[in-house]
PDB file of N, CA and C in Angstrom:
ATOM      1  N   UNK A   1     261.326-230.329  53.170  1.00  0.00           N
ATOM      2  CA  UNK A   1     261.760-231.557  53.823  1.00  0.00           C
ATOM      3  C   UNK A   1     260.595-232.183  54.573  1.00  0.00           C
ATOM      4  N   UNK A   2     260.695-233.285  54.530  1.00  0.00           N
ATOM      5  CA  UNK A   2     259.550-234.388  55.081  1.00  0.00           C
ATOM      6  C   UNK A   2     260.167-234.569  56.940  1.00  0.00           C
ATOM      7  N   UNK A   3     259.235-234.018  57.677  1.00  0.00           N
ATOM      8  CA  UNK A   3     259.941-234.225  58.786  1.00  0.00           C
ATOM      9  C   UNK A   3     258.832-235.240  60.252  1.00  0.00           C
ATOM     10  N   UNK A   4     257.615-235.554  59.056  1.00  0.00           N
ATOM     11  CA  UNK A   4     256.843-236.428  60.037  1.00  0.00           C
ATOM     12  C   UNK A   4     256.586-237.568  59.112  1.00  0.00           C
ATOM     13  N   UNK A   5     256.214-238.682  59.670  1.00  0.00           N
ATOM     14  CA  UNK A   5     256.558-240.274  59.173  1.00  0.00           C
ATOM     15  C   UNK A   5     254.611-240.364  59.810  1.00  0.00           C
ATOM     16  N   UNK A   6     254.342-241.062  58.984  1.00  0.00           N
ATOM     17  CA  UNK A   6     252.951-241.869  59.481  1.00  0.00           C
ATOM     18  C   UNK A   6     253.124-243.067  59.666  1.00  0.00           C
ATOM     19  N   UNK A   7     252.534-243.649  60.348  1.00  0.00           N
ATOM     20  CA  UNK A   7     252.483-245.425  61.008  1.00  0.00           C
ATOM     21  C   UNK A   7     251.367-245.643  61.087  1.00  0.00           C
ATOM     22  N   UNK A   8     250.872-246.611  59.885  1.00  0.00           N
ATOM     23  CA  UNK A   8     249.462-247.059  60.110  1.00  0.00           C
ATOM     24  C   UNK A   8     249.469-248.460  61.199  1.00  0.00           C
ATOM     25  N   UNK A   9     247.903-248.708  60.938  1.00  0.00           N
ATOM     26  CA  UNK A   9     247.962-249.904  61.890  1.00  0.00           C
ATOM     27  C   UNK A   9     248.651-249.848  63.752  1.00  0.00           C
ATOM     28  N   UNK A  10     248.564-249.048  64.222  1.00  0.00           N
ATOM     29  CA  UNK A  10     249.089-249.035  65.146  1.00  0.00           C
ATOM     30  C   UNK A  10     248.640-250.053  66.546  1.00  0.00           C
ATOM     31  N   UNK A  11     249.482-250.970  66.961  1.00  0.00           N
ATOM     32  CA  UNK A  11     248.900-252.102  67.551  1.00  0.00           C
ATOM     33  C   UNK A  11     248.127-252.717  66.750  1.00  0.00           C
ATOM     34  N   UNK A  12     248.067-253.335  65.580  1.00  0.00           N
ATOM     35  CA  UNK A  12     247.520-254.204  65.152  1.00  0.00           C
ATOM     36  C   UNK A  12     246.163-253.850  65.111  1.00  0.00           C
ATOM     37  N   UNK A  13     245.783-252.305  64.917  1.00  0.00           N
ATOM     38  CA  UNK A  13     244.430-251.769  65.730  1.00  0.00           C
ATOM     39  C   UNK A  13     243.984-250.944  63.923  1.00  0.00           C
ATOM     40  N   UNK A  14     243.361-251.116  63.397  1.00  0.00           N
ATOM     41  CA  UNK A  14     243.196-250.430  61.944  1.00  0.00           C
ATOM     42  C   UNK A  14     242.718-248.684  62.372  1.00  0.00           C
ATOM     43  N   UNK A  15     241.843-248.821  63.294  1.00  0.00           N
ATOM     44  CA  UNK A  15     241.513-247.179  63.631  1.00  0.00           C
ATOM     45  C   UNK A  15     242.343-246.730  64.249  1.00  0.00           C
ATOM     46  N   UNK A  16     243.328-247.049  64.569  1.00  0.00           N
ATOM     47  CA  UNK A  16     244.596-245.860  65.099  1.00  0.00           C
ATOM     48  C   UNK A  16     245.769-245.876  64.068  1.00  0.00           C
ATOM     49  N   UNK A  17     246.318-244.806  64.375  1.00  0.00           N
ATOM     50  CA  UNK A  17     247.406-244.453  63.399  1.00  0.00           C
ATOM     51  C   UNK A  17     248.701-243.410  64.135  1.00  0.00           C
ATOM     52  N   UNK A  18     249.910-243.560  63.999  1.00  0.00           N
ATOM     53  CA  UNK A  18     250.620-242.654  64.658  1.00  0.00           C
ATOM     54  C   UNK A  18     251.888-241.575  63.666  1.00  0.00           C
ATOM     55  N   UNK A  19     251.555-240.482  64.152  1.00  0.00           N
ATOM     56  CA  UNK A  19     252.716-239.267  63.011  1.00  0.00           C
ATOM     57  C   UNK A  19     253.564-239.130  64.206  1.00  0.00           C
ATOM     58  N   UNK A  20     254.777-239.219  63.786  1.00  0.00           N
ATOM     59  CA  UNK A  20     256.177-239.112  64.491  1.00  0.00           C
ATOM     60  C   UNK A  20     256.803-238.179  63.936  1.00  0.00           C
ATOM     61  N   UNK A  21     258.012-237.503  64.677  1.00  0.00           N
ATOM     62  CA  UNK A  21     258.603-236.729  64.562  1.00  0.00           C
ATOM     63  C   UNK A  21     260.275-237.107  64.121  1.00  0.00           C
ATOM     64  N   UNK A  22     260.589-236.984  62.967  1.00  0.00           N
ATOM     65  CA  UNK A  22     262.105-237.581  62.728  1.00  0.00           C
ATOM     66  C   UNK A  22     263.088-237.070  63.138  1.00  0.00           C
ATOM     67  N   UNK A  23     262.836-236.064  63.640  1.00  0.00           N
ATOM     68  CA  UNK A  23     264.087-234.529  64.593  1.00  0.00           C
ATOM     69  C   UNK A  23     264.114-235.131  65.852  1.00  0.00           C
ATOM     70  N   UNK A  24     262.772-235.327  66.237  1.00  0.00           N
ATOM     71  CA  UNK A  24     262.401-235.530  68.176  1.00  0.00           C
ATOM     72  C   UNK A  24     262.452-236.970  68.790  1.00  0.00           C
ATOM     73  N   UNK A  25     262.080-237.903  66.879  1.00  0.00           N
ATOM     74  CA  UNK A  25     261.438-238.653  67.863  1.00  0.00           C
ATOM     75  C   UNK A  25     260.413-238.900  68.287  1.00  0.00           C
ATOM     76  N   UNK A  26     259.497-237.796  68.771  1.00  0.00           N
ATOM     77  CA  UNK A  26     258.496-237.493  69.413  1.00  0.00           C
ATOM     78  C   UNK A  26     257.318-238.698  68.427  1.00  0.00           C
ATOM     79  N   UNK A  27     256.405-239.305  69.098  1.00  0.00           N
ATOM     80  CA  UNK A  27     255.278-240.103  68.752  1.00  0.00           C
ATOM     81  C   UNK A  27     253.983-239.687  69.393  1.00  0.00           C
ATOM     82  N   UNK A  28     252.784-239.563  67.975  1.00  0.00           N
ATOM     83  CA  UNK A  28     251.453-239.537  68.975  1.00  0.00           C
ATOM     84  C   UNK A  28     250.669-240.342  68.088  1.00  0.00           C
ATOM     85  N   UNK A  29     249.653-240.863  69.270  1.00  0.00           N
ATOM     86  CA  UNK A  29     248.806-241.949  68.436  1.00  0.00           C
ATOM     87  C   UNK A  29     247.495-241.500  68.562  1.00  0.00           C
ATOM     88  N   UNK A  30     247.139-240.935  67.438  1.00  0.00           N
ATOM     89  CA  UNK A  30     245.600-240.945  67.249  1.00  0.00           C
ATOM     90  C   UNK A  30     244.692-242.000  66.998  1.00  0.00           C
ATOM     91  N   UNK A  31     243.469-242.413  67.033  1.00  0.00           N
ATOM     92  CA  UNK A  31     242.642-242.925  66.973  1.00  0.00           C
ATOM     93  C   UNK A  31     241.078-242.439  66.518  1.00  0.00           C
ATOM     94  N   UNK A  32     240.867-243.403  65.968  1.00  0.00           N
ATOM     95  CA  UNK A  32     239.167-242.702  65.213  1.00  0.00           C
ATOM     96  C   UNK A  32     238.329-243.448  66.066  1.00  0.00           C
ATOM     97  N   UNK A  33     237.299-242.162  66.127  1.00  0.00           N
ATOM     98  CA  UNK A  33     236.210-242.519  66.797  1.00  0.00           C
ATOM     99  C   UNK A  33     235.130-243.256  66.124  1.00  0.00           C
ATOM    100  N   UNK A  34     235.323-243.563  65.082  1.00  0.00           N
ATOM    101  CA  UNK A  34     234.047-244.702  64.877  1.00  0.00           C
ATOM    102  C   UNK A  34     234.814-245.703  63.779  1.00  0.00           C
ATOM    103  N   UNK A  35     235.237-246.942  63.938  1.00  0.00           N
ATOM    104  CA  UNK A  35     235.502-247.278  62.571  1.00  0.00           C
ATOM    105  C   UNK A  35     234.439-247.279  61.325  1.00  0.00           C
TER     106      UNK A  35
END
């Protein structure tokens, strides 16, 4: 079972990206350090 979702583009921002949790809810937003 697929239980994390990716979200690109996060804020309209191309180097961040966020994996969520479909149980929790739970959201984290990573970001790259160099585009």
């Amino acid at each position: 079972m697929n239980y994390l979702v990716l979200e690109e583009n996060v804020e309209n921002d191309p180097c961040k990206f966020a994996l969520m949790n479909r149980e929790t809810s739970e959201r984290v937003i990573l970001q790259a350090a160099n585009a």
